[in-house]
C-alpha atoms as a PDB file:
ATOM      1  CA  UNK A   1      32.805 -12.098  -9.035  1.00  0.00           C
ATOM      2  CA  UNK A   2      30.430 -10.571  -6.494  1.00  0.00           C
ATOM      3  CA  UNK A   3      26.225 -10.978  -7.013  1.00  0.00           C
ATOM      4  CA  UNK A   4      24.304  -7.930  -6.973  1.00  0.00           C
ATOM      5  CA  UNK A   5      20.169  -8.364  -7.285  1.00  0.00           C
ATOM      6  CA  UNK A   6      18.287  -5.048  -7.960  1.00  0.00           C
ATOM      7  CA  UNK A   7      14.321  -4.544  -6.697  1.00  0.00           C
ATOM      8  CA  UNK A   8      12.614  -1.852  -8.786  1.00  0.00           C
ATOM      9  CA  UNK A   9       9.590  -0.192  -9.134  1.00  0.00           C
ATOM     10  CA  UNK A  10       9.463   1.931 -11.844  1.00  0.00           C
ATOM     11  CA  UNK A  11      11.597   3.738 -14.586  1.00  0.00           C
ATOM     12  CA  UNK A  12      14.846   2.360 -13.061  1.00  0.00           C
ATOM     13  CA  UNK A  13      17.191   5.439 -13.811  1.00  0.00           C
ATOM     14  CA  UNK A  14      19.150   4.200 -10.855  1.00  0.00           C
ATOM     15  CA  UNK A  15      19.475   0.578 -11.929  1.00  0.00           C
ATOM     16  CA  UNK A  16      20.593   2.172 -15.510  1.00  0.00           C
ATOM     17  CA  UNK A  17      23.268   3.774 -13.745  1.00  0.00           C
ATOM     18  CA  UNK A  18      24.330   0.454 -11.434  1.00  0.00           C
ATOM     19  CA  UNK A  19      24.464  -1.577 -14.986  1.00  0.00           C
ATOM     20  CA  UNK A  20      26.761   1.092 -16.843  1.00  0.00           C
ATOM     21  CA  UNK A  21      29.037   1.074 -13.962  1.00  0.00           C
ATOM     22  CA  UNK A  22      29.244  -3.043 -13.905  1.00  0.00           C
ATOM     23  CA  UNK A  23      29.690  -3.111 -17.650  1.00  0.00           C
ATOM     24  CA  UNK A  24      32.767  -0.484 -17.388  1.00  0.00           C
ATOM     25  CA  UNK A  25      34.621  -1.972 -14.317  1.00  0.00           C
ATOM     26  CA  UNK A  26      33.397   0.957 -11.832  1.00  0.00           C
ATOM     27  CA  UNK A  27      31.513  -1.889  -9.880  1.00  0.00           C
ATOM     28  CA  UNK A  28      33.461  -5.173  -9.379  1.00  0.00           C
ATOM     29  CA  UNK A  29      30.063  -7.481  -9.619  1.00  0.00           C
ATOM     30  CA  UNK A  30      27.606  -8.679 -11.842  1.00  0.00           C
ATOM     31  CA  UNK A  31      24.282  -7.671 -11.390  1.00  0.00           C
ATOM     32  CA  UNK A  32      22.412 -10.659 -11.789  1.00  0.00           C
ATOM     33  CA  UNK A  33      18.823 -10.176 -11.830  1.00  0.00           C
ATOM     34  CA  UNK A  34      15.792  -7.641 -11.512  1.00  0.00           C
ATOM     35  CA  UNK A  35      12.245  -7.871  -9.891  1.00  0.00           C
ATOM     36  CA  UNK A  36       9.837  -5.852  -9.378  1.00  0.00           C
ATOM     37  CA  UNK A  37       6.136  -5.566  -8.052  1.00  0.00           C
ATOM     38  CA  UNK A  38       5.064  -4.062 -11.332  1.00  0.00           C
ATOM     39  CA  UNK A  39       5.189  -6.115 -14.209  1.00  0.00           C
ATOM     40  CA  UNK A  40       4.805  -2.913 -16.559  1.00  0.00           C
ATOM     41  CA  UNK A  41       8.127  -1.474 -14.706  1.00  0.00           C
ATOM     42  CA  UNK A  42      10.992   0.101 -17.542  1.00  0.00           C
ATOM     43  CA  UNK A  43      13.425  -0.782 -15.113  1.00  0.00           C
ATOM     44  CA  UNK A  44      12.409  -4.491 -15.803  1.00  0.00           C
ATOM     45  CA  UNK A  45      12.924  -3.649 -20.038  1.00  0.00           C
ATOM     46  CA  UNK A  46      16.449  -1.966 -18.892  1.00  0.00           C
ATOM     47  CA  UNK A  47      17.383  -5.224 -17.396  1.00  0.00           C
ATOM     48  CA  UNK A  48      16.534  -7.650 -20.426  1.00  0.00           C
ATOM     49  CA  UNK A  49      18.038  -5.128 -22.576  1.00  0.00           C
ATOM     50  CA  UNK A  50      21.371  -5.488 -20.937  1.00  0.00           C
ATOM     51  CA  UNK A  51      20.783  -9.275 -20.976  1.00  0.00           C
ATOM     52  CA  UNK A  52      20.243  -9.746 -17.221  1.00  0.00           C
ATOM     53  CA  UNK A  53      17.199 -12.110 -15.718  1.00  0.00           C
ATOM     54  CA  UNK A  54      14.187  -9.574 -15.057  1.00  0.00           C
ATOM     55  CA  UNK A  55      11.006 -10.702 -13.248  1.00  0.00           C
ATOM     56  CA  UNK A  56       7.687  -9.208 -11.713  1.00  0.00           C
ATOM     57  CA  UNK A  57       5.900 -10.684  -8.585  1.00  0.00           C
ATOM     58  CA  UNK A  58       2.185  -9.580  -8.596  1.00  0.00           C
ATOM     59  CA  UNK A  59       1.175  -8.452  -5.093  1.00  0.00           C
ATOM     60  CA  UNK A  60      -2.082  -9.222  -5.634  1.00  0.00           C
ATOM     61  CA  UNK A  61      -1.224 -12.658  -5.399  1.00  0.00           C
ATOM     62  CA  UNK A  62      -0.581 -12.998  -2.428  1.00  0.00           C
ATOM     63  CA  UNK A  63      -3.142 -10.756  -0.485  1.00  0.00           C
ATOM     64  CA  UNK A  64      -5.096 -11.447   1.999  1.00  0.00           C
ATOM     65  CA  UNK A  65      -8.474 -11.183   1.134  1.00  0.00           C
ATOM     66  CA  UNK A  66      -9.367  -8.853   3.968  1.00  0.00           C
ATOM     67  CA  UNK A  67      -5.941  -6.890   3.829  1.00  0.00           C
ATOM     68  CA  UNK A  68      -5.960  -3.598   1.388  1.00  0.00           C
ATOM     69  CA  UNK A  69      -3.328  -3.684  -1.485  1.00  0.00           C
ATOM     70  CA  UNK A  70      -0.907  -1.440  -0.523  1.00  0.00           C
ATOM     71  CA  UNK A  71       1.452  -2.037  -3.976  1.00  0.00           C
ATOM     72  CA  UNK A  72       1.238   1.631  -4.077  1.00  0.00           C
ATOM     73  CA  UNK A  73       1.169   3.591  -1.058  1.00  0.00           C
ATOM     74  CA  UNK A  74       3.210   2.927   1.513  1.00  0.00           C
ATOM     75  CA  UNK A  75       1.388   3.019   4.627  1.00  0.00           C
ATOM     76  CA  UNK A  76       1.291   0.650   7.052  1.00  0.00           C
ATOM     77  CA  UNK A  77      -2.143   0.520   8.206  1.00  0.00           C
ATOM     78  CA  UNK A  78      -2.963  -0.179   4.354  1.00  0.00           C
ATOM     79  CA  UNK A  79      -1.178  -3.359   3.207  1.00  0.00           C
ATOM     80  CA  UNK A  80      -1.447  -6.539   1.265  1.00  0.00           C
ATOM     81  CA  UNK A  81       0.211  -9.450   2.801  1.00  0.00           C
ATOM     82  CA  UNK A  82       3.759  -8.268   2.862  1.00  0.00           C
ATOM     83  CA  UNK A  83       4.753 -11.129   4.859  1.00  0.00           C
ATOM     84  CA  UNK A  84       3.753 -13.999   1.915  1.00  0.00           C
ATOM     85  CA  UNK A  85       4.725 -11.420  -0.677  1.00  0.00           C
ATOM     86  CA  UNK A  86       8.045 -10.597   0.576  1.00  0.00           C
ATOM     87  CA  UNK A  87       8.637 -14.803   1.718  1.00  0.00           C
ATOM     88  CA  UNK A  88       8.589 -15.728  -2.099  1.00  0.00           C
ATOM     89  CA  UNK A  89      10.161 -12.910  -3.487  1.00  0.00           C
ATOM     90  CA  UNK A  90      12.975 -13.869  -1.311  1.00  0.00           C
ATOM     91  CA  UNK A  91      12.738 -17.063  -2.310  1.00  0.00           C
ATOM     92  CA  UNK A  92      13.725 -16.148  -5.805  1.00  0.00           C
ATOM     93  CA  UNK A  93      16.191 -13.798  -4.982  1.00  0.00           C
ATOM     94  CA  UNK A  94      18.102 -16.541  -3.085  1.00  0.00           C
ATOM     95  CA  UNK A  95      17.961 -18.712  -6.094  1.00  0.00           C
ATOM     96  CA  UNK A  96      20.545 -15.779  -7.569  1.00  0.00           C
ATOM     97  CA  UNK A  97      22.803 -16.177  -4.189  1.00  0.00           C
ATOM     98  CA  UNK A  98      23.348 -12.501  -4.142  1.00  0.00           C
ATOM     99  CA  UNK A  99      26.017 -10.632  -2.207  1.00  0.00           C
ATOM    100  CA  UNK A 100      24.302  -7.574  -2.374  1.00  0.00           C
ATOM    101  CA  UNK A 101      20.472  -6.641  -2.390  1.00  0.00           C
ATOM    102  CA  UNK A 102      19.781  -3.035  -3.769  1.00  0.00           C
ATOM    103  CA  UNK A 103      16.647  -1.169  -3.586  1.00  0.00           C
ATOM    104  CA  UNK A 104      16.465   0.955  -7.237  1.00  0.00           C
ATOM    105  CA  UNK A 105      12.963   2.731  -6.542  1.00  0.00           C
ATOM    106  CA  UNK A 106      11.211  -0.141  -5.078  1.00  0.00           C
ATOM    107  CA  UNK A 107       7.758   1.211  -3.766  1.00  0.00           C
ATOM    108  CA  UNK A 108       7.118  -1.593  -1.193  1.00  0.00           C
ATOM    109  CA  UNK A 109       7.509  -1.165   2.484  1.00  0.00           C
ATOM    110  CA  UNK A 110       9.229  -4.278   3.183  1.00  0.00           C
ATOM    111  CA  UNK A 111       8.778  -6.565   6.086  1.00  0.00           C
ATOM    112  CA  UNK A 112      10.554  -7.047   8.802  1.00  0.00           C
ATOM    113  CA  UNK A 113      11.122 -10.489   7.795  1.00  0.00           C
ATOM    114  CA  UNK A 114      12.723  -9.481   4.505  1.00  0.00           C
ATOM    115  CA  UNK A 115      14.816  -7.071   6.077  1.00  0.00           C
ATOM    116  CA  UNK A 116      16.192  -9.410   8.918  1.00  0.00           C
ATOM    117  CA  UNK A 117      17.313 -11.814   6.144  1.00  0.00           C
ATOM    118  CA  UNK A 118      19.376  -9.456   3.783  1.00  0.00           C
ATOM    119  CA  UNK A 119      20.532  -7.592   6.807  1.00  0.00           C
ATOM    120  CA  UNK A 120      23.580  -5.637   6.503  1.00  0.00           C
ATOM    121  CA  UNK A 121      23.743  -6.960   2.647  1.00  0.00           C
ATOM    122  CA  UNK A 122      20.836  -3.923   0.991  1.00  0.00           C
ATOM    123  CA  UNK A 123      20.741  -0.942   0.470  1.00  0.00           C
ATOM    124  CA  UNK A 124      18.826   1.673  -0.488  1.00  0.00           C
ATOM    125  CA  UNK A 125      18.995   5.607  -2.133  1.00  0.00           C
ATOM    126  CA  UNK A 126      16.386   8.261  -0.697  1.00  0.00           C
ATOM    127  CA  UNK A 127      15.747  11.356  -2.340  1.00  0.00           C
ATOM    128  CA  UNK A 128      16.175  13.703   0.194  1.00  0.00           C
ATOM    129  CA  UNK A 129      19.028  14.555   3.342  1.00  0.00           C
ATOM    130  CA  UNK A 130      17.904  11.635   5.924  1.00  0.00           C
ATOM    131  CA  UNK A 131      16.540  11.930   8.503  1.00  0.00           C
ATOM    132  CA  UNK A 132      14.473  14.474   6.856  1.00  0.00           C
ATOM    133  CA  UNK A 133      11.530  13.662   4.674  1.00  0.00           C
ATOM    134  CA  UNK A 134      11.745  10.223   5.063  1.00  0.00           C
ATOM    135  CA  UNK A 135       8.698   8.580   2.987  1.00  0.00           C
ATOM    136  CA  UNK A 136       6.946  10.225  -0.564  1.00  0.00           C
ATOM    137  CA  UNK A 137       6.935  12.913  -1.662  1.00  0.00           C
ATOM    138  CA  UNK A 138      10.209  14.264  -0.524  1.00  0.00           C
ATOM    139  CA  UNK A 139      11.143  17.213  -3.398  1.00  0.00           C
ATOM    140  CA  UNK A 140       7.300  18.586  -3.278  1.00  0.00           C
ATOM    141  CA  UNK A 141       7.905  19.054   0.852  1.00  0.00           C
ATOM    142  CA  UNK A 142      10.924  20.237   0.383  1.00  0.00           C
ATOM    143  CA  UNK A 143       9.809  23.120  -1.305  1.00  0.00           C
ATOM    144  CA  UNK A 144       6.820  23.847  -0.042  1.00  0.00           C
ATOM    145  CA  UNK A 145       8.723  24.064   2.866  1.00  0.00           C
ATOM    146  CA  UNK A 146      10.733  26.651   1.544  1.00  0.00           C
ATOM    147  CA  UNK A 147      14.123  24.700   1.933  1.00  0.00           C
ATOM    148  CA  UNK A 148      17.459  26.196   0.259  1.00  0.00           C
ATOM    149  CA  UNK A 149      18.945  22.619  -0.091  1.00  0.00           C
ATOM    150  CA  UNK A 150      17.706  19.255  -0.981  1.00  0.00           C
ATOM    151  CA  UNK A 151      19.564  15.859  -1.989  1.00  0.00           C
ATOM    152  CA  UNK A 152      19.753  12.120  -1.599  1.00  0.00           C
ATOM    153  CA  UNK A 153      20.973   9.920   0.973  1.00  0.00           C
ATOM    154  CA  UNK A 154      21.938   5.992   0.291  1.00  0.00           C
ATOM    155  CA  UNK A 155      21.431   4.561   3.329  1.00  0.00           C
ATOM    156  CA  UNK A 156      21.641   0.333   4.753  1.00  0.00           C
ATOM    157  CA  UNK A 157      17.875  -0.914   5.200  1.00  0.00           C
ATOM    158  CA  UNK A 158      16.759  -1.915   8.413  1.00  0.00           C
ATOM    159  CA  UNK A 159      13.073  -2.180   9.494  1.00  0.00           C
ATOM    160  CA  UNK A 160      12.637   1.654   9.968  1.00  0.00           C
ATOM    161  CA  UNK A 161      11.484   3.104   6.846  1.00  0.00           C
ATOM    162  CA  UNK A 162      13.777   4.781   5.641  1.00  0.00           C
ATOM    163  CA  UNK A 163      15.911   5.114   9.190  1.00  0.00           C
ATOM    164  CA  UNK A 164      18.745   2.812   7.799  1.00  0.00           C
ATOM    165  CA  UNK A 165      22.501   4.066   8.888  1.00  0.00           C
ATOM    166  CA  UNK A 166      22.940   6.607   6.236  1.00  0.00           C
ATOM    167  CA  UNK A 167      26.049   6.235   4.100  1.00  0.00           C
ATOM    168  CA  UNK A 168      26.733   9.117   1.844  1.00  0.00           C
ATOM    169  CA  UNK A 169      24.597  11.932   1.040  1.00  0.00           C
ATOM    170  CA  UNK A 170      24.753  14.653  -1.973  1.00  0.00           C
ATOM    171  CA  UNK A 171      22.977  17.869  -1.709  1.00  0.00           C
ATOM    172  CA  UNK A 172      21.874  20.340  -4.424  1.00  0.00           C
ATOM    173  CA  UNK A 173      19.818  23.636  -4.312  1.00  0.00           C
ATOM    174  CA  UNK A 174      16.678  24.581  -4.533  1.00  0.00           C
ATOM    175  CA  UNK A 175      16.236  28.131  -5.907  1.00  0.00           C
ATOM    176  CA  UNK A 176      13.718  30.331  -5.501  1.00  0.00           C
ATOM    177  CA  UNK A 177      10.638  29.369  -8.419  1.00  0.00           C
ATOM    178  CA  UNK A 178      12.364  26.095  -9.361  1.00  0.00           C
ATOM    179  CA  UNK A 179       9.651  23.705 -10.320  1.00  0.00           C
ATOM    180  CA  UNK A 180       9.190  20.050  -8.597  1.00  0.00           C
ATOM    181  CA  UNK A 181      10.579  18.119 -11.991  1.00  0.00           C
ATOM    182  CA  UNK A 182      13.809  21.010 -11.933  1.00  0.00           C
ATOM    183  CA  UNK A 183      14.358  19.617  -8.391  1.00  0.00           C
ATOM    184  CA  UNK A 184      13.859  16.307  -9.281  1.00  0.00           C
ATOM    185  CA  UNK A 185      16.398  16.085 -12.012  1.00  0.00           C
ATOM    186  CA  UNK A 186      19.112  17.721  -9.782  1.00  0.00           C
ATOM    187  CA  UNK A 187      18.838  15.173  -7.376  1.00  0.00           C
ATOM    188  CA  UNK A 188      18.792  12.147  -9.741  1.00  0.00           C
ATOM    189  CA  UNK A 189      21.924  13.839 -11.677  1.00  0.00           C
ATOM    190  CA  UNK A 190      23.324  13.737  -8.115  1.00  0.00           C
ATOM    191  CA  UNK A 191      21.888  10.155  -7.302  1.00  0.00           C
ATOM    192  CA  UNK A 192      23.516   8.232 -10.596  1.00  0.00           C
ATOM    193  CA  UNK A 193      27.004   9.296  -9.618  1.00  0.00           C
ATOM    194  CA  UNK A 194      26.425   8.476  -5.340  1.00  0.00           C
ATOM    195  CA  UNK A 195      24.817   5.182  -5.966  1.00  0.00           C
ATOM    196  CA  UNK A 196      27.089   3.120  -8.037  1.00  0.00           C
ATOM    197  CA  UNK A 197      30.152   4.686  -5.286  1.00  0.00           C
ATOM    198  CA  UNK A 198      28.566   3.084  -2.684  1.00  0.00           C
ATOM    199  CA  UNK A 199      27.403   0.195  -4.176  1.00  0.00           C
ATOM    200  CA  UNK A 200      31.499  -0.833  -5.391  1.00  0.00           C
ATOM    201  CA  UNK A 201      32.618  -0.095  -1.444  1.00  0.00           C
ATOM    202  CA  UNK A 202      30.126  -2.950  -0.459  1.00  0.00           C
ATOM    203  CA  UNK A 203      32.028  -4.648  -3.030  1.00  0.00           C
ATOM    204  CA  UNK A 204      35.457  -4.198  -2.868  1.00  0.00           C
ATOM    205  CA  UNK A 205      34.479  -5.071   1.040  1.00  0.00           C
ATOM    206  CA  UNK A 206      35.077  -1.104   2.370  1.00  0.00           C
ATOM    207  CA  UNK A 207      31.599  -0.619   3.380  1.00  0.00           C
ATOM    208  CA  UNK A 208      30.011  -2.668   6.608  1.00  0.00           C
ATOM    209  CA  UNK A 209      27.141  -2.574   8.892  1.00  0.00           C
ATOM    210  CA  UNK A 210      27.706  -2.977  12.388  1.00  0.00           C
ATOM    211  CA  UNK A 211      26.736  -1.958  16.012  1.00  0.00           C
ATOM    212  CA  UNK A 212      23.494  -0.275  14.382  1.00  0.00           C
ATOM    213  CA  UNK A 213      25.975   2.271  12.017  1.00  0.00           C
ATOM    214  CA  UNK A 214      28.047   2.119   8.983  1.00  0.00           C
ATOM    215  CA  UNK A 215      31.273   1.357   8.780  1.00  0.00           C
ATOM    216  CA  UNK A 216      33.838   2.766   5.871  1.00  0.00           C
ATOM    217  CA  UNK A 217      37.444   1.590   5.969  1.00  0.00           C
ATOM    218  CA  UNK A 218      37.236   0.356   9.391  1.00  0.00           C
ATOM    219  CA  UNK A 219      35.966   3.820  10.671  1.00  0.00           C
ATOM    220  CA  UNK A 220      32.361   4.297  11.933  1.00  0.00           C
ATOM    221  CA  UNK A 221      30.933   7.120  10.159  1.00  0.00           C
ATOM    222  CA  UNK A 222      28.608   9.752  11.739  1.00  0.00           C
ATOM    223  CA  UNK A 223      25.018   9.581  11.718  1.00  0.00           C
ATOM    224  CA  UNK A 224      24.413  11.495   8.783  1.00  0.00           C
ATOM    225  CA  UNK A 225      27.298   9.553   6.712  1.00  0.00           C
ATOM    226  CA  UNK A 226      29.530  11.682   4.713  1.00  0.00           C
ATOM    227  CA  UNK A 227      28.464  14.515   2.827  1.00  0.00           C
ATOM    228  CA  UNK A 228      29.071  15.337  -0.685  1.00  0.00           C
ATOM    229  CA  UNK A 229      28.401  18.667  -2.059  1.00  0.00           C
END
């Protein structure tokens, strides 16, 4: 059976959803461990509750001195030592010899290290219909920019944040005087169901990254992936 290792950040709704869809078939793996940058993360408490290995790796640990801890803001010119960070929190992902490397939340930007050694093997879920609003605060722009539509986009990771080839994407409405958390729940209704999907074609060995796009049953798929309203 297949390895699956999940990063996290926070309350883990998406991880939730990845282990209820091992434990009833709908994924063909076994996700075998969670870590996070925040020891105080629920998605870590989901994980021991379901009896997988959960761990958290304190940034802070390996910062440079000089460097800014950037554990949470993701800015660039603001960082701690990604490069040291990331090195041993790939060494203990390795020690799982994963298949699969998903990104569950996980509020790190990741270097390009990281990324070139779980390339074509993670991916990621964005709230929002890459290429737009790539970053934070994705539903709050998209209303104050007076969208109609918003949604979620799981996407490969590759060292553009955020500018992975884009998979599938799910879009929901925004109606006129919804609220940021109305918005928010759409999307994550939305996200539980598009996330474990994708997640069992890299398993069953549909899904592929190649030639800089994804690939789906042998067919390259179009820039913005497929579409599900």
């Amino acid at each position: 059976m297949k390895k699956i290792v999940v990063l996290v950040s926070g309350q883990g709704s998406n991880l939730q959803a990845l282990i209820d869809a091992c434990q009833q078939g709908r994924i063909a793996a076994e996700i075998v461990a969670v870590f996070s940058n925040k020891a105080q993360a629920y998605g870590l408490q989901r994980a021991e509750a379901a009896g997988i290995a959960a761990q958290a790796l304190d940034a802070k640990a390996y910062a440079d001195r000089t460097a800014f801890d950037a554990a949470q803001a993701l800015d660039a010119k603001a960082y701690a030592d990604r490069t040291a960070f990331d090195a041993a929190l790939a060494d203990a992902i390795d020690q799982y010899q994963p298949d699969l490397v998903v990104l569950a939340g996980y509020m790190r930007i990741l270097s390009p290290q990281f990324v070139q050694r779980y390339a074509g093997r993670m991916l990621n879920i964005h709230p929002s219909l890459l290429p737009k609003y790539p970053g934070l605060h994705t539903h709050r722009q998209a209303i104050d920019n007076g969208d109609s539509e918003h949604g979620t986009s799981v996407h490969f990771v590759t060292e553009q944040l955020d500018g992975g080839p884009v998979i599938l994407q799910a879009k929901v409405p925004i109606f006129p005087g919804d609220e940021e958390d109305e918005v928010v729940e759409r999307v994550q209704a939305q996200e539980h169901t598009l996330y474990p999907l994708v997640v069992s074609w890299f398993v069953d060995g549909r899904l592929a990254m190649r030639d800089g796009a994804a690939w789906l049953d042998g067919e390259r798929l179009p820039a913005q992936g497929h579409a599900a309203d």
